[in-house]
N, C-alpha and C. Protein backbone atom coordinates (compact mmCIF):
# COMPACT_ATOMS: atom_id res chain seq x y z
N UNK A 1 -10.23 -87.19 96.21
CA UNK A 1 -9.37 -86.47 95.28
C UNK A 1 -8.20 -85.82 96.01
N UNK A 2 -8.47 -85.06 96.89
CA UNK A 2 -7.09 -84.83 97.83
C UNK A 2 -6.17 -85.32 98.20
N UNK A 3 -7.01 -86.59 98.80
CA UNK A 3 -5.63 -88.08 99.04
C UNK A 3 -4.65 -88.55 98.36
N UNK A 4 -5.23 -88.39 96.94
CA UNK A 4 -4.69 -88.53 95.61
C UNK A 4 -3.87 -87.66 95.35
N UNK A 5 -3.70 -86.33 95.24
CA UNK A 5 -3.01 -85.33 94.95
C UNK A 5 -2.46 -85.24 96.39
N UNK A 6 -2.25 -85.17 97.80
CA UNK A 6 -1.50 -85.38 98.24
C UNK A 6 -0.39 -86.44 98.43
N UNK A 7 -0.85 -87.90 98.28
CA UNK A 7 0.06 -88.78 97.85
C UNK A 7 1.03 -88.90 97.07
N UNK A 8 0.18 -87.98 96.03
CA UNK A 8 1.03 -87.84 94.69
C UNK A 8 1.93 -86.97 94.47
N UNK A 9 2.00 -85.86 95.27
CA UNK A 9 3.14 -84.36 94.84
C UNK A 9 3.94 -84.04 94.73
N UNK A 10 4.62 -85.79 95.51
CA UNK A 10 5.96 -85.82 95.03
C UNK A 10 6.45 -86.72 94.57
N UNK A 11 7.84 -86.79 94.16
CA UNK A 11 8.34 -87.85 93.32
C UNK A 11 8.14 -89.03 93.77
N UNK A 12 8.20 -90.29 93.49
CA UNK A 12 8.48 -91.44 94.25
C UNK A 12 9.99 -91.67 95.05
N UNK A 13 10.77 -91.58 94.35
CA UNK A 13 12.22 -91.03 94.92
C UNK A 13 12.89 -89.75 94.45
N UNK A 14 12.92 -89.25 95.39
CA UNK A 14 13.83 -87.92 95.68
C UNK A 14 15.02 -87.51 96.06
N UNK A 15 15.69 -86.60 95.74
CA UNK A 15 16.64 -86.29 96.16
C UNK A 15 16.67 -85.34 97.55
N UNK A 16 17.14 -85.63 98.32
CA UNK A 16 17.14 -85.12 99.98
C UNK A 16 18.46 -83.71 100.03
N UNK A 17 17.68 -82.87 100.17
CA UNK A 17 18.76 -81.51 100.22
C UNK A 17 18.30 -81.03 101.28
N UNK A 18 19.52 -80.35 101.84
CA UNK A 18 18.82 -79.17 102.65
C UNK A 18 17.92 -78.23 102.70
N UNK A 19 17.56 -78.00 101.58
CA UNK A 19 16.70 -76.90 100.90
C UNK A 19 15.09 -77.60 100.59
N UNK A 20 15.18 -78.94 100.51
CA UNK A 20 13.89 -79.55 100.32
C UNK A 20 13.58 -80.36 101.56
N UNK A 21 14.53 -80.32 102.77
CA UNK A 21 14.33 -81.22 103.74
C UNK A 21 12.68 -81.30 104.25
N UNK A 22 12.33 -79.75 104.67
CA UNK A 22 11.35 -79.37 105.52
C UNK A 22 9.75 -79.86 104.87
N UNK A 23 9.79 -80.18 103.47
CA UNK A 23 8.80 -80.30 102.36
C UNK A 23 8.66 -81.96 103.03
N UNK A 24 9.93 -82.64 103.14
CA UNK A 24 9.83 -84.27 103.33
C UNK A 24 9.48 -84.27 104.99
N UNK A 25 9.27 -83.47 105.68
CA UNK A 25 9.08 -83.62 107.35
C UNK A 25 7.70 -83.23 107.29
N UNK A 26 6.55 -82.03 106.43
CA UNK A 26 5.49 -81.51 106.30
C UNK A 26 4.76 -82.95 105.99
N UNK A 27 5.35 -84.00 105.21
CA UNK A 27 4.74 -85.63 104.58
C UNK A 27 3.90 -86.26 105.86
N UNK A 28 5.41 -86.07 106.95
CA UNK A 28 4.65 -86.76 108.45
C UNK A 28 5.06 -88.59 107.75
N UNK A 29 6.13 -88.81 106.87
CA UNK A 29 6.15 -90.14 106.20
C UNK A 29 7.57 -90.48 107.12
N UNK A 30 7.84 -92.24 107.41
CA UNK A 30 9.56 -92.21 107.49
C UNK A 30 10.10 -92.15 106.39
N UNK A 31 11.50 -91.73 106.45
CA UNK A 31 12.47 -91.15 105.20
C UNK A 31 12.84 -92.57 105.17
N UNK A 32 13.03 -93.20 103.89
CA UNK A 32 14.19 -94.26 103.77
C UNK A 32 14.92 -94.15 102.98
N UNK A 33 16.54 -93.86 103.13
CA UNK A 33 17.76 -93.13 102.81
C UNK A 33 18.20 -94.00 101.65
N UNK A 34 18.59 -93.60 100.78
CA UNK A 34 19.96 -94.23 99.65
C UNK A 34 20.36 -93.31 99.14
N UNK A 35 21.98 -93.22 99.68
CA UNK A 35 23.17 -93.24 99.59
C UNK A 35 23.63 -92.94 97.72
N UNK A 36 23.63 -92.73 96.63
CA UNK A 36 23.63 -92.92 95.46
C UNK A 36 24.66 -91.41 95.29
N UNK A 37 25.13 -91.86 93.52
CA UNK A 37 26.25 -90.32 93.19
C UNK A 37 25.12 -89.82 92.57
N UNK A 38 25.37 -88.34 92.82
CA UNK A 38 24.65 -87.34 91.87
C UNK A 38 24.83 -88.03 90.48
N UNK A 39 23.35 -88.08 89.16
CA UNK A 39 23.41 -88.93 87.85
C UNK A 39 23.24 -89.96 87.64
N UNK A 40 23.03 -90.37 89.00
CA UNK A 40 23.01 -92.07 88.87
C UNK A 40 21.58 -92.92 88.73
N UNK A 41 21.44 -92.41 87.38
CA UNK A 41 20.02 -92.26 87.29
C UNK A 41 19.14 -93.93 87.10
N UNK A 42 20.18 -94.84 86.61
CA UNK A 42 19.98 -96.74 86.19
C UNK A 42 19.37 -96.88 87.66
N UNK A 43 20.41 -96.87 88.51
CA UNK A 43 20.23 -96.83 89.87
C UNK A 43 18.59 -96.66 90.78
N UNK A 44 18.52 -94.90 89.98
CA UNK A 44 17.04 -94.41 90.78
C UNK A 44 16.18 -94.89 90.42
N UNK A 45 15.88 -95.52 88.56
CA UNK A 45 14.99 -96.53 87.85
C UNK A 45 15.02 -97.58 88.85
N UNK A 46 15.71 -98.04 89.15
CA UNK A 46 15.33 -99.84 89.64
C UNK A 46 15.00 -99.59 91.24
N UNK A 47 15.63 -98.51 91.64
CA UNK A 47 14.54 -98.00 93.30
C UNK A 47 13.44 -97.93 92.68
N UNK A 48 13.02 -96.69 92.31
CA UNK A 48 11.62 -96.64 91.94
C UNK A 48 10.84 -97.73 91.81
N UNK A 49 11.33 -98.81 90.75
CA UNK A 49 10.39 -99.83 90.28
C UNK A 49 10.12 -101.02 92.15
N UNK A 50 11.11 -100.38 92.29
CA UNK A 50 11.32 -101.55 94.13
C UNK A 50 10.65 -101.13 95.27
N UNK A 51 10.13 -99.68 95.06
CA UNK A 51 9.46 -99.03 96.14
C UNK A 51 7.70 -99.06 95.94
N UNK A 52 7.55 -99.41 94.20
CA UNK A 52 6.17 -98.26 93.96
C UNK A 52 4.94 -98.84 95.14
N UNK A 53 5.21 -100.55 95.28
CA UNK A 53 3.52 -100.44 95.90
C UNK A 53 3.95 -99.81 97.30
N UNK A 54 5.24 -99.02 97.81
CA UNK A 54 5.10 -98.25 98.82
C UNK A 54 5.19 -96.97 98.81
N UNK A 55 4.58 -96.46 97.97
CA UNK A 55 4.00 -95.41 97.75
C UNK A 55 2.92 -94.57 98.57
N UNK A 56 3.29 -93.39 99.15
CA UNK A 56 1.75 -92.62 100.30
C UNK A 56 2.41 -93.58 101.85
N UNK A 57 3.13 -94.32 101.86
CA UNK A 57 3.91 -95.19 103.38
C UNK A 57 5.25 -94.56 103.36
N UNK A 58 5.85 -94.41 102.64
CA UNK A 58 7.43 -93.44 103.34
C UNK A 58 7.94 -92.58 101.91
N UNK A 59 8.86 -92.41 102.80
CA UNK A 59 9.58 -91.54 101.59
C UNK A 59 10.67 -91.80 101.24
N UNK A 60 10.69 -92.06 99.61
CA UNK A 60 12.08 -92.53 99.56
C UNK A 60 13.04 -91.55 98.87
N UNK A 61 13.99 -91.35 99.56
CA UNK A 61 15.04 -90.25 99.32
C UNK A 61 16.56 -90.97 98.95
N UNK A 62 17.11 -89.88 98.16
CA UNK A 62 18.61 -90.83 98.34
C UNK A 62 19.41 -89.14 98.18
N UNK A 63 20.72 -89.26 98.89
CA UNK A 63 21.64 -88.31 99.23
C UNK A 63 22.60 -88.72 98.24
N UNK A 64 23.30 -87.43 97.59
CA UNK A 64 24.43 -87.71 97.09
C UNK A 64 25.92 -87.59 97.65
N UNK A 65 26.08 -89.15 97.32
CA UNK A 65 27.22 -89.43 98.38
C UNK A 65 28.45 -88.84 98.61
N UNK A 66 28.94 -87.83 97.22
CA UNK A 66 29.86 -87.28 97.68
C UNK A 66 29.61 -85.84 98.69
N UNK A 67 28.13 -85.26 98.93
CA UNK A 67 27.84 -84.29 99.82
C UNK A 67 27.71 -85.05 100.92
N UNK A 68 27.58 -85.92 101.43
CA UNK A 68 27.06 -87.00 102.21
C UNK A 68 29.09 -86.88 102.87
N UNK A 69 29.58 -87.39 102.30
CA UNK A 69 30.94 -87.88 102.71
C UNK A 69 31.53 -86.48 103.14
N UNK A 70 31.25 -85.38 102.76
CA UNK A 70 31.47 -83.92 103.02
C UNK A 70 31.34 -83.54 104.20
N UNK A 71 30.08 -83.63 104.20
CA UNK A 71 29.12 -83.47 105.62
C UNK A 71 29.48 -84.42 106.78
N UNK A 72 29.96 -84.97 106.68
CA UNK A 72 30.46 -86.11 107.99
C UNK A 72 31.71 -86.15 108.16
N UNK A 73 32.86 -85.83 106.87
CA UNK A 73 33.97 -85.07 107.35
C UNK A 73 34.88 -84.06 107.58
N UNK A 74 33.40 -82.72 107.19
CA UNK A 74 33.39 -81.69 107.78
C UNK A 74 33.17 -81.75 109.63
N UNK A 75 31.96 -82.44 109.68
CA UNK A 75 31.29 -82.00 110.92
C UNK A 75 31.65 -83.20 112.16
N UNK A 76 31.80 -84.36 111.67
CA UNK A 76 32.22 -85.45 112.93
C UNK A 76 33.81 -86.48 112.25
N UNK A 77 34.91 -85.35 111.58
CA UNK A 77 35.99 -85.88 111.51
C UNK A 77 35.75 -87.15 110.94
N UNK A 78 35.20 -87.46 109.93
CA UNK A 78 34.42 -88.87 109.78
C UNK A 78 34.96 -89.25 108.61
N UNK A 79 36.30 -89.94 108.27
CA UNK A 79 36.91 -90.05 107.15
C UNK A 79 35.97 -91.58 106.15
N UNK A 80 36.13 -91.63 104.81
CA UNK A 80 34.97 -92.53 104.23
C UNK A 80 36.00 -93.63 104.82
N UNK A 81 36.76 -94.22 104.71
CA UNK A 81 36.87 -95.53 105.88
C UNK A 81 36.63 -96.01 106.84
N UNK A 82 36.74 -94.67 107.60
CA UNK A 82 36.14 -94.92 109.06
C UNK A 82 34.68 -95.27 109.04
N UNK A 83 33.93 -94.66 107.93
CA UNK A 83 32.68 -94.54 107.62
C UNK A 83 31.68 -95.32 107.38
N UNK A 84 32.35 -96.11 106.55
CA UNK A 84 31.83 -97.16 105.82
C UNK A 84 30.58 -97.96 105.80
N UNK A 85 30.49 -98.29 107.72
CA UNK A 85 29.40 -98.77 107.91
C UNK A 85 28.34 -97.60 107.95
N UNK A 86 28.55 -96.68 107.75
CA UNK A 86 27.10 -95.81 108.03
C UNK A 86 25.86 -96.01 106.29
């Protein structure tokens, strides 16, 4: 029963904030990132349905890309062209 309710406590995909980072590092899971706009909710449906039998194996998170594009050209001059490949 634990396994279960720990597997389970969180979403299948999540949204990755600063404020919830430390909750997704307590998992002990790898993060696997998508990139998506805040609302983009068609989007998080068809992850979800693409991740479920990996479910309790990682975590799937997605950042919203315009904080994402913020954060990289606040902190490493990182204009979204230059960017692109990240």
């Amino acid at each position: 029963m634990e396994e279960f309710v720990n597997k389970n406590k969180y979403p299948l995909v999540s949204e990755f904030t600063a404020e919830n980072e430390k909750k997704f590092d307590e998992r002990n899971l790898d993060k696997m990132f998508f990139g998506l706009y805040k609302g983009d909710t068609e989007s998080i449906q068809i992850i979800r349905e693409g991740v479920k039998d990996f479910a309790g194996k990682y975590s799937f998170v997605w950042v919203d890309v315009k904080v994402l594009w913020t954060f990289l050209n606040s902190n490493f001059g990182c204009e979204a062209a230059k960017c692109a490949a990240l």
